[in-house]
N, C-alpha and C. Protein backbone atom coordinates (compact mmCIF):
# COMPACT_ATOMS: atom_id res chain seq x y z
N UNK A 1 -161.75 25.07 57.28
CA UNK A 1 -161.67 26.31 56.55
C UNK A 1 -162.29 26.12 55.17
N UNK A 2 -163.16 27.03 54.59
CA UNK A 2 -163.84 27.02 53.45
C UNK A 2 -163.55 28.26 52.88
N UNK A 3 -162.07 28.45 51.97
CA UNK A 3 -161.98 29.89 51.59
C UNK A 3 -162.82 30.02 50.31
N UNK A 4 -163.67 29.12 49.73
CA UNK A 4 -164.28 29.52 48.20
C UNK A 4 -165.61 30.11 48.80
N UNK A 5 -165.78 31.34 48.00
CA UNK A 5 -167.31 32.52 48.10
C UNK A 5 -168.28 31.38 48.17
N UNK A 6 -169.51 31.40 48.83
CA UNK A 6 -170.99 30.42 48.84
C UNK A 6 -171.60 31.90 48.42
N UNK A 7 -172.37 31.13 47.13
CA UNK A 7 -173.40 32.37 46.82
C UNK A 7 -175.05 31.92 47.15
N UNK A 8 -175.56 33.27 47.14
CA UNK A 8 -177.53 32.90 47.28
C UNK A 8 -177.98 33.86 46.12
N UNK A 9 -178.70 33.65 45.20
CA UNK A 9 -179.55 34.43 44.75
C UNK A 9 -180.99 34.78 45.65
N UNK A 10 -181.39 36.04 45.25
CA UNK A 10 -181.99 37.06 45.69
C UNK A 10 -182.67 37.77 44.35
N UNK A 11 -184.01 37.52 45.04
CA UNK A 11 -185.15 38.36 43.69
C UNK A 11 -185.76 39.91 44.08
N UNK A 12 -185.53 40.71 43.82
CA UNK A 12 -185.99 41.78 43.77
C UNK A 12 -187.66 41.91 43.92
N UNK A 13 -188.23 42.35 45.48
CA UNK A 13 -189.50 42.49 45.81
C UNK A 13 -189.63 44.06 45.31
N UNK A 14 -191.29 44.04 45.56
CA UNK A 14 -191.65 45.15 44.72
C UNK A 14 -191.50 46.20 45.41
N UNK A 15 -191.46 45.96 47.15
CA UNK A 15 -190.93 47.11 48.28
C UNK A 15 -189.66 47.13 48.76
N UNK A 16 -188.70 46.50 48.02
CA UNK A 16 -187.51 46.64 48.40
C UNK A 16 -186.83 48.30 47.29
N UNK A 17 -187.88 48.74 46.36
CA UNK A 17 -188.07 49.97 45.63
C UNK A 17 -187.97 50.93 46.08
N UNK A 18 -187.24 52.27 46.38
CA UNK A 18 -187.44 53.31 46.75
C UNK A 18 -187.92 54.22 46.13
N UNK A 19 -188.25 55.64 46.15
CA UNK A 19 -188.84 56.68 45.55
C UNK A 19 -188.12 57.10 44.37
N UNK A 20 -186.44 56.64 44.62
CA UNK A 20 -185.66 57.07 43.57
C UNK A 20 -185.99 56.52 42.44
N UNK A 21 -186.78 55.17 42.72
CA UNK A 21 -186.88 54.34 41.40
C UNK A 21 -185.59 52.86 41.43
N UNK A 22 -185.09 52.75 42.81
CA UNK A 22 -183.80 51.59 42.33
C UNK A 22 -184.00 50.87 43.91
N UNK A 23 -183.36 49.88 43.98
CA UNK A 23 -183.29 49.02 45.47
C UNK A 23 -182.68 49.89 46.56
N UNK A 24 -183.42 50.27 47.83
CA UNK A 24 -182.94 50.67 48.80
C UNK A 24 -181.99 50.18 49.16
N UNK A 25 -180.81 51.54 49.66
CA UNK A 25 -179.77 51.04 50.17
C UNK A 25 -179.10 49.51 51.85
N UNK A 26 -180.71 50.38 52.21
CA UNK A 26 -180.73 49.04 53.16
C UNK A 26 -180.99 47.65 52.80
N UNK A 27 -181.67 47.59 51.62
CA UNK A 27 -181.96 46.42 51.26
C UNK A 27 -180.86 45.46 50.87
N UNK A 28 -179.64 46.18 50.37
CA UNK A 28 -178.54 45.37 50.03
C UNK A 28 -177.96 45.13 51.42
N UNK A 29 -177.96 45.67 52.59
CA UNK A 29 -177.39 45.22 53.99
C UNK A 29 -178.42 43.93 54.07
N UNK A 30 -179.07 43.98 53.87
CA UNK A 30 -180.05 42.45 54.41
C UNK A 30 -180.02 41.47 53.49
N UNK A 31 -179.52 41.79 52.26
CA UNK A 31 -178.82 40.32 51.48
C UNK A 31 -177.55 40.35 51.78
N UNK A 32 -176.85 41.16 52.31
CA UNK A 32 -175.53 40.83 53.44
C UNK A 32 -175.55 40.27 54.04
N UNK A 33 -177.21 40.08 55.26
CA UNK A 33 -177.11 39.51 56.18
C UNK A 33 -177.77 38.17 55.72
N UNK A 34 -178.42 37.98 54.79
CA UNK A 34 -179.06 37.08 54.91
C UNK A 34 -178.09 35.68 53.96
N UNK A 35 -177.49 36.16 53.01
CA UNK A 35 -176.04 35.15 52.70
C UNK A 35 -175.34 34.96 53.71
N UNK A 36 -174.70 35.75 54.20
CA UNK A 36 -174.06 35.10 55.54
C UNK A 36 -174.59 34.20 56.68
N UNK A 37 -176.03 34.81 56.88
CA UNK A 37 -176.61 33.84 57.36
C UNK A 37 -176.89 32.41 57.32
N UNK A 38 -177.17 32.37 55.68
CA UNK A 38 -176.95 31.11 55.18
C UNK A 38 -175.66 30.24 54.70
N UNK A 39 -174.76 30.66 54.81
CA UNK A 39 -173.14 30.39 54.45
C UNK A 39 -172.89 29.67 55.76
N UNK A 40 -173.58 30.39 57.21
CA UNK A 40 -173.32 29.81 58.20
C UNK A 40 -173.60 28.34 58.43
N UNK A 41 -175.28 28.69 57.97
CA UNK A 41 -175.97 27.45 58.01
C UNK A 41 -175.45 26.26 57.47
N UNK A 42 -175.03 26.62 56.57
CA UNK A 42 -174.67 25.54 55.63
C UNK A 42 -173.10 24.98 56.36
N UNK A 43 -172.64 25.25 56.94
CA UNK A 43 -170.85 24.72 57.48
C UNK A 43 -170.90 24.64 59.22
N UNK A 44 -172.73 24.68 59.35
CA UNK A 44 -172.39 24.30 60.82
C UNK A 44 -173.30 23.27 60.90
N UNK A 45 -173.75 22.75 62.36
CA UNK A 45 -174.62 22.09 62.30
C UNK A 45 -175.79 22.59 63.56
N UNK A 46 -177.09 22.11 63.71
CA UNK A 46 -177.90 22.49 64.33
C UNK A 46 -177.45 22.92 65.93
N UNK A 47 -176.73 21.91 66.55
CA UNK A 47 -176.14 22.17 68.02
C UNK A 47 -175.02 23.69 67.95
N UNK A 48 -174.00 23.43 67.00
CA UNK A 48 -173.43 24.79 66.64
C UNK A 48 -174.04 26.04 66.86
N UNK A 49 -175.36 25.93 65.76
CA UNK A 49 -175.93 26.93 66.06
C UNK A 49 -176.87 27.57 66.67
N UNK A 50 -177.10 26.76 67.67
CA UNK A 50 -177.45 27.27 69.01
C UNK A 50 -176.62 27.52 70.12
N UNK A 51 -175.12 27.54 70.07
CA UNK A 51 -174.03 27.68 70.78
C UNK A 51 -173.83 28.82 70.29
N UNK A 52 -173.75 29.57 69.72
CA UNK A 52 -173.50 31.28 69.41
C UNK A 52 -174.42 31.71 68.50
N UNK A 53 -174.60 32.93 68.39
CA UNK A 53 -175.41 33.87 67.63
C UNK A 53 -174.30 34.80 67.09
N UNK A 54 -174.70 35.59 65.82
CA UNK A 54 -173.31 36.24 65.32
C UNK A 54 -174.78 37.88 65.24
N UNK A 55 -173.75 38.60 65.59
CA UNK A 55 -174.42 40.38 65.45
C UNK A 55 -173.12 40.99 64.66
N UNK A 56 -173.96 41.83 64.13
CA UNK A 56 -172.97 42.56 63.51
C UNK A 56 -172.63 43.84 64.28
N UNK A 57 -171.08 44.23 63.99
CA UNK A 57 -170.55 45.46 64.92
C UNK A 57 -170.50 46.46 64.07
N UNK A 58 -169.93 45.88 62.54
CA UNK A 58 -169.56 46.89 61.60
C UNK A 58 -169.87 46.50 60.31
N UNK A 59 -170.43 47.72 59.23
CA UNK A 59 -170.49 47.37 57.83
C UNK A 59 -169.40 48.31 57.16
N UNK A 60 -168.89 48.25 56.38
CA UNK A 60 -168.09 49.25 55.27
C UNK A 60 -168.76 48.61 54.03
N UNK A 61 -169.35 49.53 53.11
CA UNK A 61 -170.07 49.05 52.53
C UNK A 61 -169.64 49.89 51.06
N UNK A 62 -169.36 49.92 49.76
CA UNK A 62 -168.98 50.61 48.78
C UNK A 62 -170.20 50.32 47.86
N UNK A 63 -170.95 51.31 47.10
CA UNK A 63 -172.45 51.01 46.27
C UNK A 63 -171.67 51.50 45.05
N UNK A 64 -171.27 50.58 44.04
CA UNK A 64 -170.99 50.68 42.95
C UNK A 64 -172.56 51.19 42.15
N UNK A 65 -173.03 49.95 41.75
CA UNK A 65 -174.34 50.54 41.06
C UNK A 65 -175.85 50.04 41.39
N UNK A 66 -176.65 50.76 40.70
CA UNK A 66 -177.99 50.68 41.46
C UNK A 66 -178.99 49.15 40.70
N UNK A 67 -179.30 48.54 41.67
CA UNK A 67 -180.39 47.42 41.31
C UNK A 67 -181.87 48.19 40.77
N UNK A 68 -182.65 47.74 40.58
CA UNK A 68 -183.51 47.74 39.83
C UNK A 68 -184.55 46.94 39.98
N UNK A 69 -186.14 47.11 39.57
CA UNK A 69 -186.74 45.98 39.87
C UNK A 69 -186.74 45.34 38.55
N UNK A 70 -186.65 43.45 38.77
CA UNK A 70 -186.89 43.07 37.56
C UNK A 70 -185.16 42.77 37.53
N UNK A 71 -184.13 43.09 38.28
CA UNK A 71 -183.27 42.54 38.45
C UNK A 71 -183.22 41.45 39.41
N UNK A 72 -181.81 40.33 39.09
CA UNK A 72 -181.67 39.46 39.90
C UNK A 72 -180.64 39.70 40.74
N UNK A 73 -180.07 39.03 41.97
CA UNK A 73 -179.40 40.01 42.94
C UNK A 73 -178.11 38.51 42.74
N UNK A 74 -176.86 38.46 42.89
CA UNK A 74 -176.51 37.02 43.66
C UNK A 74 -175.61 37.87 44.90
N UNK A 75 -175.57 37.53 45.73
CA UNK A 75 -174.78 37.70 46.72
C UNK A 75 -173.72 36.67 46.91
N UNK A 76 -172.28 36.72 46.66
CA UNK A 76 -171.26 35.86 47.16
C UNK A 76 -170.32 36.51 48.25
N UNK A 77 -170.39 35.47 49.40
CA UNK A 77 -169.80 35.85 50.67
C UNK A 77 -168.28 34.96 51.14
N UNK A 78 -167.60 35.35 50.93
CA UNK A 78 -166.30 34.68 52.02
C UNK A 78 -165.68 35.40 53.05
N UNK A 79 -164.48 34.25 53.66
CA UNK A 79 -164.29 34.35 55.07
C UNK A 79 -163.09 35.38 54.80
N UNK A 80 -163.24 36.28 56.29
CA UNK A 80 -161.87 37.28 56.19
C UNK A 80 -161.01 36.92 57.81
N UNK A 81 -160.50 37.09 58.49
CA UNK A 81 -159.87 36.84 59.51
C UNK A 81 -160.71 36.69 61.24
N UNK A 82 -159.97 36.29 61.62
CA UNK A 82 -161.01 35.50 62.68
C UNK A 82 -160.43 36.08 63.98
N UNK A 83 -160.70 36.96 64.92
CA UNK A 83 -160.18 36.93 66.83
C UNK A 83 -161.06 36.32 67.36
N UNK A 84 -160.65 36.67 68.92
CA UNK A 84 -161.82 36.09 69.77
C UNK A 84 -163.08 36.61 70.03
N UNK A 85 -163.59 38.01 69.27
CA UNK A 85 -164.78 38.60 69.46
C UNK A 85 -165.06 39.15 67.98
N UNK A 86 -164.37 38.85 66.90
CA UNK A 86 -164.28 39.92 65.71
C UNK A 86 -164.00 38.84 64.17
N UNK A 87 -165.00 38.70 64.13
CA UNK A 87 -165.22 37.78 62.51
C UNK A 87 -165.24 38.27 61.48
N UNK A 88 -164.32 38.39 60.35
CA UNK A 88 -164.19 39.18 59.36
C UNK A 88 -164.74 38.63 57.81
N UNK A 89 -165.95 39.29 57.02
CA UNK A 89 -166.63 38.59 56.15
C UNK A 89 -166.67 39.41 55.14
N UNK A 90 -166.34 38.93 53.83
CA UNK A 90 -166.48 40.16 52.65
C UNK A 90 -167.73 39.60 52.01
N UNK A 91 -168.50 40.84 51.17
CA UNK A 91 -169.25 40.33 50.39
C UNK A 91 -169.49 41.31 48.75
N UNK A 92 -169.89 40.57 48.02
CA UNK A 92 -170.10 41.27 46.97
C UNK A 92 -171.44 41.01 46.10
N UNK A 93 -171.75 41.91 46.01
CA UNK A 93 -173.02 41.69 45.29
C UNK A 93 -173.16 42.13 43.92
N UNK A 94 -173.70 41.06 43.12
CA UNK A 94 -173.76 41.63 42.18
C UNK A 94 -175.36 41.00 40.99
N UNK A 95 -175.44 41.97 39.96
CA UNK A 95 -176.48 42.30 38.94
C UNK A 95 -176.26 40.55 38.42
N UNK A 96 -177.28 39.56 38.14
CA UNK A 96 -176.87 38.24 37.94
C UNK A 96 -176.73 37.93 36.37
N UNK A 97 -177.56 39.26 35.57
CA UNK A 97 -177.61 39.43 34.41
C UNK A 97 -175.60 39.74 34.12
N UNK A 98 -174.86 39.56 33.57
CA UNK A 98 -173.66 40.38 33.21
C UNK A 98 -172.89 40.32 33.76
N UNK A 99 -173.04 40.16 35.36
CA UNK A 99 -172.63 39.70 37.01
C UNK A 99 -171.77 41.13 37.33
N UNK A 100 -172.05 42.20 36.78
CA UNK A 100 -171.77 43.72 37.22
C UNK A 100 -171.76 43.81 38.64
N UNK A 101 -170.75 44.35 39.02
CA UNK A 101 -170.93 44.65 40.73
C UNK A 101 -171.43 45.82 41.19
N UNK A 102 -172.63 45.40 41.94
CA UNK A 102 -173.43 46.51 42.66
C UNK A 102 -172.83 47.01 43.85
N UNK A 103 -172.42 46.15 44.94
CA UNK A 103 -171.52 46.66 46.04
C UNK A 103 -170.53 45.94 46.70
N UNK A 104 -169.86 45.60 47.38
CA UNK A 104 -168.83 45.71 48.01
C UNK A 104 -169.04 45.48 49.68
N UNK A 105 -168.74 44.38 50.13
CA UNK A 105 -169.13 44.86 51.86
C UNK A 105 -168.04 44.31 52.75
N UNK A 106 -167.47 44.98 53.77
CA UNK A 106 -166.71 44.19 54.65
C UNK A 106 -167.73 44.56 56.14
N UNK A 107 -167.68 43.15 56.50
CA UNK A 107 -168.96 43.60 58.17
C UNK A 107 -167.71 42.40 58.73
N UNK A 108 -167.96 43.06 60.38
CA UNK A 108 -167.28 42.54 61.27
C UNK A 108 -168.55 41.95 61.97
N UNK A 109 -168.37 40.83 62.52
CA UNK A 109 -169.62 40.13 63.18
C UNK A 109 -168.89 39.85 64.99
N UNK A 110 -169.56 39.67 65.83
CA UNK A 110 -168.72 39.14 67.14
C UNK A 110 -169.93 38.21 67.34
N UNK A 111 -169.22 37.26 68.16
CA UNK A 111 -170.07 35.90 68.35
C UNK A 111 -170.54 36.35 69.66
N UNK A 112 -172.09 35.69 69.91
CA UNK A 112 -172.87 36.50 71.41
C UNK A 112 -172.98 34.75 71.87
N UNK A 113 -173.07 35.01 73.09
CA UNK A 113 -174.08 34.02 74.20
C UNK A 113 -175.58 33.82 74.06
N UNK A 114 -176.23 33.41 73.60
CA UNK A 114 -177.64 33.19 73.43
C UNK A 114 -178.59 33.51 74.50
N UNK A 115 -177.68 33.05 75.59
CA UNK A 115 -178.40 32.85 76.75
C UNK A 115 -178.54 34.69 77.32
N UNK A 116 -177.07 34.76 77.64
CA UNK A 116 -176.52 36.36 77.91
C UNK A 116 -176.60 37.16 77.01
N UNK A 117 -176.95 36.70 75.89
CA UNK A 117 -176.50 37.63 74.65
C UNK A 117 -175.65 38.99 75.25
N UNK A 118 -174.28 38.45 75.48
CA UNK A 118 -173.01 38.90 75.76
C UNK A 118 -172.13 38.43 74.86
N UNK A 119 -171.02 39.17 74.30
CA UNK A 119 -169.84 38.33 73.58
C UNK A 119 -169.36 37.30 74.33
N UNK A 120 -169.11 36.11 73.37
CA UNK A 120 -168.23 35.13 73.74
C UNK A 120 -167.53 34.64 72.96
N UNK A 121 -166.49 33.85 73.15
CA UNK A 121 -165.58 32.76 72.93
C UNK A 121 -166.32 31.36 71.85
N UNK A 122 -166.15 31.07 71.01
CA UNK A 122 -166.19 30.18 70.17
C UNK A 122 -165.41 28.80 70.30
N UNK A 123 -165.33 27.63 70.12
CA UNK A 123 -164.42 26.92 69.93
C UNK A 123 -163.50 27.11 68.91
N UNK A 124 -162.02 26.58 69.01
CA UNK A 124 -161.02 26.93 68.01
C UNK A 124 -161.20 26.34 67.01
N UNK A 125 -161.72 25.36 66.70
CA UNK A 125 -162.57 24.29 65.53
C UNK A 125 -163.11 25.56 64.58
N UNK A 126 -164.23 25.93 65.49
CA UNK A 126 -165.56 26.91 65.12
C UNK A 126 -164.89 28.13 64.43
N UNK A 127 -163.61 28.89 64.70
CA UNK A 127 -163.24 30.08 64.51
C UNK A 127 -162.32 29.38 63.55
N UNK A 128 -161.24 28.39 62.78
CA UNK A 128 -160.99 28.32 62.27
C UNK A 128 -161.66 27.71 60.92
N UNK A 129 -162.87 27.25 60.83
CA UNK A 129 -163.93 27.33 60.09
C UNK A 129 -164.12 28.18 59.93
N UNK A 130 -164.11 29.25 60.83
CA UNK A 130 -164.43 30.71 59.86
C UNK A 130 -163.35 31.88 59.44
N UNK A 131 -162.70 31.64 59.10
CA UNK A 131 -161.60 32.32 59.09
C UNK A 131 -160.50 31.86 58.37
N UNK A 132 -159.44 32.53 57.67
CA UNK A 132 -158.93 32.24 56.70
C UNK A 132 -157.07 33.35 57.07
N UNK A 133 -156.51 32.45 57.22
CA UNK A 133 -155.23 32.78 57.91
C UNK A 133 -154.54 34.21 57.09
C-alpha cells in the first residue's frame, strides 16, 4: 500500500488551447490519465504490467479554475478503495505557480484481460497495492 499522492508535472502545449483562450477541458482528463498511468508504472513491475490493463468506467470531475498557456500543470494522484472490478483513484490538479487547484477528479478504473480485454481479477498483492482500506 502506498497511501502518499505521486505527482507528474505537465507543460502546457500550444493545442491543448481552446477558442476560449484556457486548457481544454479534455485536456485535464488526459493528465488524469496520464499520472495515473505513471503512478502505476512506477509500483509495478514490467510482468505486472502486462498481466492487466486498467480502463476507465468513470470520471467525476469538479473544474475549479482555468489553466492557461504558459502555465505549469502538477497532477497528484492517490489510491481510493479497491473491489474485484472497481479501482478507486483521486486526483487533483493543480496551477504549479501558487499550487491553486484547478480540478478535482475521482475515476473508477476496472482491471481488463489483455488478451480478452474482458474484466478480470487481479492478484490480492496487486489490489492491495492499490488500494487503501
Amino acid at each position: 500500500m502506498n497511501p502518499e499522492p505521486f505527482e507528474a508535472m505537465f507543460d502546457i502545449r500550444p493545442d491543448d488551447i481552446d477558442e476560449l483562450g484556457h486548457v481544454n477541458n479534455i485536456v485535464y482528463l488526459r493528465w488524469v490519465q496520464d499520472v495515473a498511468v505513471a503512478h502505476w508504472r512506477s509500483l509495478t513491475s514490467e510482468q505486472e504490467q502486462g498481466e492487466a490493463w486498467f480502463v476507465v468506467v468513470r470520471h467525476e470531475i469538479d473544474y475549479k479554475r482555468p489553466a492557461f498557456a504558459g502555465d505549469q500543470i502538477v497532477a497528484r494522484t492517490w489510491l481510493g478503495s479497491a473491489e474485484r472490478f472497481r479501482f478507486e483513484r483521486h486526483t487533483q490538479l493543480l496551477r504549479a505557480s501558487g499550487r491553486k487547484e484547478l480540478a478535482r477528479v475521482r475515476t473508477i478504473w476496472c482491471p481488463i484481460d489483455p488478451v480478452t480485454r474482458r474484466a478480470t481479477d487481479v492478484s490480492e498483492e496487486l489490489r492491495a497495492r492499490f488500494s487503501v482500506p
